[in-house]
PDB file of N, CA and C in Angstrom:
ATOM      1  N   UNK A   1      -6.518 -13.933  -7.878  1.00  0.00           N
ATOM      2  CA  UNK A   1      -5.258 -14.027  -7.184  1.00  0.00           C
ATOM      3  C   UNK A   1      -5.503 -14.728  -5.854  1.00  0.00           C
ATOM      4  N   UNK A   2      -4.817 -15.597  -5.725  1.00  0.00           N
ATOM      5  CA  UNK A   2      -4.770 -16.948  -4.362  1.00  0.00           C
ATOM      6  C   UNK A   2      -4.018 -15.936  -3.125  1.00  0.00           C
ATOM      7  N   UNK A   3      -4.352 -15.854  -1.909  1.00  0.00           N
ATOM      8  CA  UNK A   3      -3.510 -14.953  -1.252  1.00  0.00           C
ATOM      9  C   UNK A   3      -3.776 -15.733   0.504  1.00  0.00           C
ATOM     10  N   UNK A   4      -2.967 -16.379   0.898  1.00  0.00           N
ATOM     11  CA  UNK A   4      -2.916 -16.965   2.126  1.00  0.00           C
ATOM     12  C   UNK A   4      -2.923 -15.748   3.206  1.00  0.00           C
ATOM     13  N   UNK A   5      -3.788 -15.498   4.425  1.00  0.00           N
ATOM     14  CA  UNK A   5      -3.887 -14.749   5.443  1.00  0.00           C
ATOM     15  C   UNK A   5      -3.522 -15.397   5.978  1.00  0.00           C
ATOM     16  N   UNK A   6      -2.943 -14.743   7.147  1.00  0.00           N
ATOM     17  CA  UNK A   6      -2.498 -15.018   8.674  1.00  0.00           C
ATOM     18  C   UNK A   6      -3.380 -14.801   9.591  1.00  0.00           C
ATOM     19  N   UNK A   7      -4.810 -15.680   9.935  1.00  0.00           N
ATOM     20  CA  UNK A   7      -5.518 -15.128  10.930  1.00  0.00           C
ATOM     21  C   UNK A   7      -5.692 -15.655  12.312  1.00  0.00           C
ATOM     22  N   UNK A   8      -5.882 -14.774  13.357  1.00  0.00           N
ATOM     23  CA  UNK A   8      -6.090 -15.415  14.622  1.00  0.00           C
ATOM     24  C   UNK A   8      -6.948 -16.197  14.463  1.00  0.00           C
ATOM     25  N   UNK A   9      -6.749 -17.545  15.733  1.00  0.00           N
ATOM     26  CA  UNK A   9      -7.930 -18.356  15.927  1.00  0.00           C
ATOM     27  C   UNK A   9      -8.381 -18.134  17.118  1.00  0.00           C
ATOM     28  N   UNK A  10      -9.318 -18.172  17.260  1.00  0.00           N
ATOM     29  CA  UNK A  10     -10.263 -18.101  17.958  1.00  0.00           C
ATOM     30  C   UNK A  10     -10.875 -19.732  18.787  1.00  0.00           C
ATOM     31  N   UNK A  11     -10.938 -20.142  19.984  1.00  0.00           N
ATOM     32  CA  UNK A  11     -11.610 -20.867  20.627  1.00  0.00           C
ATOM     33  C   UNK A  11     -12.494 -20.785  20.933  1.00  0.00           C
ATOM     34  N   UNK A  12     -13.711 -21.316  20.564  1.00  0.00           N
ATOM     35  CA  UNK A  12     -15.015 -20.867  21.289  1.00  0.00           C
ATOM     36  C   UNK A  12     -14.895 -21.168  23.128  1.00  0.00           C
ATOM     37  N   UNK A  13     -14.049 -22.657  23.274  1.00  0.00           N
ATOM     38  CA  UNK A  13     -14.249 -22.428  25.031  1.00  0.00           C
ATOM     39  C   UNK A  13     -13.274 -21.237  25.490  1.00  0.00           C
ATOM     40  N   UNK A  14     -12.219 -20.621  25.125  1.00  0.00           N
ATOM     41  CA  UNK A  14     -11.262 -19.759  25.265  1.00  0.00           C
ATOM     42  C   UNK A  14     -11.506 -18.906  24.160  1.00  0.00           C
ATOM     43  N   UNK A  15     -12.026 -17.711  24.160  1.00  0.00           N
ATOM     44  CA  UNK A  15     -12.069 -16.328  23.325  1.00  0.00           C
ATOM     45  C   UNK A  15     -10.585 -15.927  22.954  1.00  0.00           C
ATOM     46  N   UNK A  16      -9.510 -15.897  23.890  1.00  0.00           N
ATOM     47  CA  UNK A  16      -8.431 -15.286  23.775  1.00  0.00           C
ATOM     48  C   UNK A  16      -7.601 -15.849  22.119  1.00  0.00           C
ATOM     49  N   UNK A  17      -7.327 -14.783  21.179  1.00  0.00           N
ATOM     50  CA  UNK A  17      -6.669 -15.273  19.458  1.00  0.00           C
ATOM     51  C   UNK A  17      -5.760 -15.558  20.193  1.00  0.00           C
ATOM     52  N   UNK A  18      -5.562 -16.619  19.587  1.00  0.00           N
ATOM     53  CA  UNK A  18      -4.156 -17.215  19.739  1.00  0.00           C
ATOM     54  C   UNK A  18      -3.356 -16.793  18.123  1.00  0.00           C
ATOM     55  N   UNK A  19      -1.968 -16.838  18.605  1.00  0.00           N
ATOM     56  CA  UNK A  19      -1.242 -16.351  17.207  1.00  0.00           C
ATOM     57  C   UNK A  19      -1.251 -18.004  16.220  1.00  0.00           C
ATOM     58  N   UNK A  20      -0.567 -17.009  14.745  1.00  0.00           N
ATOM     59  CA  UNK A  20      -1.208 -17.607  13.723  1.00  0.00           C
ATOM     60  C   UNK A  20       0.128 -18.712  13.688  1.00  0.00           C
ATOM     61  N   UNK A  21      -0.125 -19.640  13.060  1.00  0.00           N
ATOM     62  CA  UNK A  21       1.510 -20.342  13.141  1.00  0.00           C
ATOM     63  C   UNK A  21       2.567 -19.863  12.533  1.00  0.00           C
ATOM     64  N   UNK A  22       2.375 -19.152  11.289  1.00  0.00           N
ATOM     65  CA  UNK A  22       3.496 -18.487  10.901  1.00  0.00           C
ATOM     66  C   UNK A  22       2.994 -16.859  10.697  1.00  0.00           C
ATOM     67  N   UNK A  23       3.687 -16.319  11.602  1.00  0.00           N
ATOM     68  CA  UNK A  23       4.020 -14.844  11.510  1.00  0.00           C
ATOM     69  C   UNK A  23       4.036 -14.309  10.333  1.00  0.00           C
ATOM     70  N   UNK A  24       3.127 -13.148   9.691  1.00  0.00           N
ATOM     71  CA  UNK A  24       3.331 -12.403   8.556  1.00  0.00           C
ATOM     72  C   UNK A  24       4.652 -11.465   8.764  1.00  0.00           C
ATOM     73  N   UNK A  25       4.691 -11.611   7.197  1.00  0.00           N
ATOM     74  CA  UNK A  25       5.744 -10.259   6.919  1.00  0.00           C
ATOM     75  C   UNK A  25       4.920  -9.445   7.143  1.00  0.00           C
ATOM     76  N   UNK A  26       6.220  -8.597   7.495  1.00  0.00           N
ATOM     77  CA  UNK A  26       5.320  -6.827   7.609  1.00  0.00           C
ATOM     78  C   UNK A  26       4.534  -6.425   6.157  1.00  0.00           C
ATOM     79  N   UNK A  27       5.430  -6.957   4.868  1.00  0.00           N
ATOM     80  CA  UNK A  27       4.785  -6.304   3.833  1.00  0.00           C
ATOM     81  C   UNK A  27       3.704  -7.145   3.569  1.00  0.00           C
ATOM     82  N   UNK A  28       3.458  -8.395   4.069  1.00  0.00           N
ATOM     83  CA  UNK A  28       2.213  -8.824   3.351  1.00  0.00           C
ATOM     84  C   UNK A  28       0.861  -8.394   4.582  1.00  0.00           C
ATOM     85  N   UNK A  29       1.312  -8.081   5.659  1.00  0.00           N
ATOM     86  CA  UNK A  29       0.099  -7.027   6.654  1.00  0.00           C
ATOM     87  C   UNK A  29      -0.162  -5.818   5.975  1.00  0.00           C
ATOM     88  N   UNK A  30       1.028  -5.152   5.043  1.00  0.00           N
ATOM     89  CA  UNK A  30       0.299  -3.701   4.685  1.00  0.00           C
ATOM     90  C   UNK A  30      -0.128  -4.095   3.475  1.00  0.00           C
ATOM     91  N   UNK A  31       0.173  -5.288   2.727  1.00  0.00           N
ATOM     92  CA  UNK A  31      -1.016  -5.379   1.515  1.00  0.00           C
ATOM     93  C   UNK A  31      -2.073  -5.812   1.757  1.00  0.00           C
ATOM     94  N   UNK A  32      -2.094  -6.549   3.294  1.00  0.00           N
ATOM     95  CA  UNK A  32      -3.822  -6.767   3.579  1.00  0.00           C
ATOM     96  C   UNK A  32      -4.241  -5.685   3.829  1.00  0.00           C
ATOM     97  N   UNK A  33      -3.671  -4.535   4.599  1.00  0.00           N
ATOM     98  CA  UNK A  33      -4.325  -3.530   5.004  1.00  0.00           C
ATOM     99  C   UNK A  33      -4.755  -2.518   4.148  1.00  0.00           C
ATOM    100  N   UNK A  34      -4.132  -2.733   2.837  1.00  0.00           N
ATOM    101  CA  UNK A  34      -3.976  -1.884   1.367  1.00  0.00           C
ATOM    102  C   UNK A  34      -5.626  -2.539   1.048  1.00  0.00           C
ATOM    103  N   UNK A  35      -5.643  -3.758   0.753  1.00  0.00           N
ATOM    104  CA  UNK A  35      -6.479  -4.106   0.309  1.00  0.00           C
ATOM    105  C   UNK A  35      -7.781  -4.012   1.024  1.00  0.00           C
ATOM    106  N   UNK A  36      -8.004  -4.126   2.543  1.00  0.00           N
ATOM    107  CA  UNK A  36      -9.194  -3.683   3.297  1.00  0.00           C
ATOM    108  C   UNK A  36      -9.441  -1.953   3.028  1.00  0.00           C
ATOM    109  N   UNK A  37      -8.474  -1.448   3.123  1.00  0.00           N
ATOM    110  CA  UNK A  37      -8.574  -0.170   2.656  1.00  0.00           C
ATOM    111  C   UNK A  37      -9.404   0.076   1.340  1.00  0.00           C
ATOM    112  N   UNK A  38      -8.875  -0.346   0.572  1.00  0.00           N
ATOM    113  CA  UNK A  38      -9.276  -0.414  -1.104  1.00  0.00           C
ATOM    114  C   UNK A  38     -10.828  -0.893  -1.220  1.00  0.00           C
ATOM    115  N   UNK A  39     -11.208  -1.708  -0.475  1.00  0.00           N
ATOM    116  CA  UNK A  39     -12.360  -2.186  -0.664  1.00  0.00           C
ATOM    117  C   UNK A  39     -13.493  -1.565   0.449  1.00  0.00           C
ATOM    118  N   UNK A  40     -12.945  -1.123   1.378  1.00  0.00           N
ATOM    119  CA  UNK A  40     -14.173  -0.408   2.206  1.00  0.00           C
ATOM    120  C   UNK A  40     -14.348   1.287   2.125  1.00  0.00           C
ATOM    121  N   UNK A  41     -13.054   1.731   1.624  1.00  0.00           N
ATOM    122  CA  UNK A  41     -13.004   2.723   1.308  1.00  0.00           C
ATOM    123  C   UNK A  41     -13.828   3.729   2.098  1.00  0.00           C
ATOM    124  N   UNK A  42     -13.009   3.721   3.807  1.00  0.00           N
ATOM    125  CA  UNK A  42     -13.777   4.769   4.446  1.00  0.00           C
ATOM    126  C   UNK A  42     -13.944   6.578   3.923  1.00  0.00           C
ATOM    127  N   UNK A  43     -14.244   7.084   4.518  1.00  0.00           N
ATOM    128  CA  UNK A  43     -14.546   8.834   4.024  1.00  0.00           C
ATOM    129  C   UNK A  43     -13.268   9.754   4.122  1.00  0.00           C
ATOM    130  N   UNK A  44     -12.571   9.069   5.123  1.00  0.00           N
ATOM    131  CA  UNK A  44     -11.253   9.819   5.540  1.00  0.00           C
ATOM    132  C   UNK A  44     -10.171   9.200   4.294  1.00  0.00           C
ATOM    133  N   UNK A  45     -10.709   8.046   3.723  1.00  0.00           N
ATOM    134  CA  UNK A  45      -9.160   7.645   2.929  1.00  0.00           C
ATOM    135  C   UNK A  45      -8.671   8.103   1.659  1.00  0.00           C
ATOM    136  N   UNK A  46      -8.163   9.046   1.867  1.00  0.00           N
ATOM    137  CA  UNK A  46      -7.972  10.094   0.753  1.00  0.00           C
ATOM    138  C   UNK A  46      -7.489   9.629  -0.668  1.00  0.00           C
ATOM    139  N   UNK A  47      -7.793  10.534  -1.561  1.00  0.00           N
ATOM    140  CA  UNK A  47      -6.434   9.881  -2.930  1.00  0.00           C
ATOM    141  C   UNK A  47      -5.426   9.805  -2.231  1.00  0.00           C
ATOM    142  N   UNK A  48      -4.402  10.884  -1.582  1.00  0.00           N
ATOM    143  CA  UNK A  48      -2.865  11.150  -1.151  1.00  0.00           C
ATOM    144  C   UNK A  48      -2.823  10.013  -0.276  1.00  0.00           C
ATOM    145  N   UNK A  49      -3.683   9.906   0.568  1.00  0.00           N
ATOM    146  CA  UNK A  49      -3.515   8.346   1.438  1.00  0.00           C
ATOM    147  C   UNK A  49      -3.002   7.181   0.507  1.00  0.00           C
ATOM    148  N   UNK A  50      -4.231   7.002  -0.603  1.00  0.00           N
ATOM    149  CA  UNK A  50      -4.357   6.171  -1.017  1.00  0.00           C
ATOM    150  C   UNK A  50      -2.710   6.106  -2.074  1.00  0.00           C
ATOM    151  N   UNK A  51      -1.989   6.952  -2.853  1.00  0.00           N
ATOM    152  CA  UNK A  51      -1.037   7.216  -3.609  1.00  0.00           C
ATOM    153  C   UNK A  51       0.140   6.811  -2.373  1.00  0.00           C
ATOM    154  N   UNK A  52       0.177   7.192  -1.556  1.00  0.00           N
ATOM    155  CA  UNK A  52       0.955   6.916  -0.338  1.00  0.00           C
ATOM    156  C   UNK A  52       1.275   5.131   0.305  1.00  0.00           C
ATOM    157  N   UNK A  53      -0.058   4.651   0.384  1.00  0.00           N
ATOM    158  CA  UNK A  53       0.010   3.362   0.906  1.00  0.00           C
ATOM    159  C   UNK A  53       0.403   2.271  -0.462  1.00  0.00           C
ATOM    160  N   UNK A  54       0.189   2.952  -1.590  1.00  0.00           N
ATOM    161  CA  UNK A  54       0.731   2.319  -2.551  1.00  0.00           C
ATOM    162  C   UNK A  54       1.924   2.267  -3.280  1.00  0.00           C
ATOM    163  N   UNK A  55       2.518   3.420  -3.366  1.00  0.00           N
ATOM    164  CA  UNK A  55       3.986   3.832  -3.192  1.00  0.00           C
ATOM    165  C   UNK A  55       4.745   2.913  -1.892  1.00  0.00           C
ATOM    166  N   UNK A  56       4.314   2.784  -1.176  1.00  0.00           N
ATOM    167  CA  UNK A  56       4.850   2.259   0.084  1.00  0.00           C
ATOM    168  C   UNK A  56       5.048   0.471  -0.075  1.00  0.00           C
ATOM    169  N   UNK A  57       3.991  -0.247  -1.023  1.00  0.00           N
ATOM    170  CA  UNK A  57       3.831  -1.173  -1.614  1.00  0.00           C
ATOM    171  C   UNK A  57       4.788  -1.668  -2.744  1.00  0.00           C
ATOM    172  N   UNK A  58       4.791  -0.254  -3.138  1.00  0.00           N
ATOM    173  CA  UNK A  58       5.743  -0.650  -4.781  1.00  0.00           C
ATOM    174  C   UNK A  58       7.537  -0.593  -4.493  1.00  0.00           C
ATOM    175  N   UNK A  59       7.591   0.627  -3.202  1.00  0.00           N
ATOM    176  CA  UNK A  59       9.266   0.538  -2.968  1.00  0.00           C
ATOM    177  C   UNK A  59      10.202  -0.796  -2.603  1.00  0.00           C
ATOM    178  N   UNK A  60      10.980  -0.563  -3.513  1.00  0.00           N
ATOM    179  CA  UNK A  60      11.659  -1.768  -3.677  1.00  0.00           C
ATOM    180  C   UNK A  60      12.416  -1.624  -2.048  1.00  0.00           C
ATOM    181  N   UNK A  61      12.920  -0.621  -1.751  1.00  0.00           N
ATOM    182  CA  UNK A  61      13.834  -0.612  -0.274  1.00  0.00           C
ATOM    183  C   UNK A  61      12.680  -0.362   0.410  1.00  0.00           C
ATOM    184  N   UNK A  62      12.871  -2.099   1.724  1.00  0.00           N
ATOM    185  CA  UNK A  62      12.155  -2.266   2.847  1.00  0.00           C
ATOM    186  C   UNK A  62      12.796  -1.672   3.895  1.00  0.00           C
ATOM    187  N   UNK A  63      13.727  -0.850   4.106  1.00  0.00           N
ATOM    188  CA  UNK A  63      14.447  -0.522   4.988  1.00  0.00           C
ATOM    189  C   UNK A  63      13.975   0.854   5.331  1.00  0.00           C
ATOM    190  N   UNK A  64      13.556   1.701   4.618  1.00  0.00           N
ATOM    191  CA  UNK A  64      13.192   2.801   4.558  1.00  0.00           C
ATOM    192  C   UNK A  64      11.868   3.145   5.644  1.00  0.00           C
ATOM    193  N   UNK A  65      11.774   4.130   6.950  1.00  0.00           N
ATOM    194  CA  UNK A  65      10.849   4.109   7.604  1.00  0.00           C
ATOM    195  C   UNK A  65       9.397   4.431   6.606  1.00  0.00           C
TER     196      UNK A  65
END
């Protein structure tokens, strides 16, 4: 699966990220964050976490806090 990120750049003479040119959706930040999750799989990230951030993925209403 092909999946375009939004990442800061970085200047080596200027450290400060500059933003990306186009702004992510919110939902495609929590499927990156789904997916860093998924793959580093710290000690704290529970099943219920994990059932949670994916449910949160699958709801069709974005409106919902």
């Amino acid at each position: 699966m092909s999946r375009k990120r939004a990442t800061a750049r970085i200047n080596r003479e200027d450290p400060t990220p500059q933003a990306p040119l186009h702004a992510p959706t919110p939902r495609a930040v929590l499927q990156e964050l789904f997916d860093l999750l998924e793959e580093y799989a710290p000690a704290w990230y529970t099943e219920e976490l994990h059932n949670r951030a994916q449910a949160a993925l699958l709801s069709k209403d974005r409106n919902r806090p």
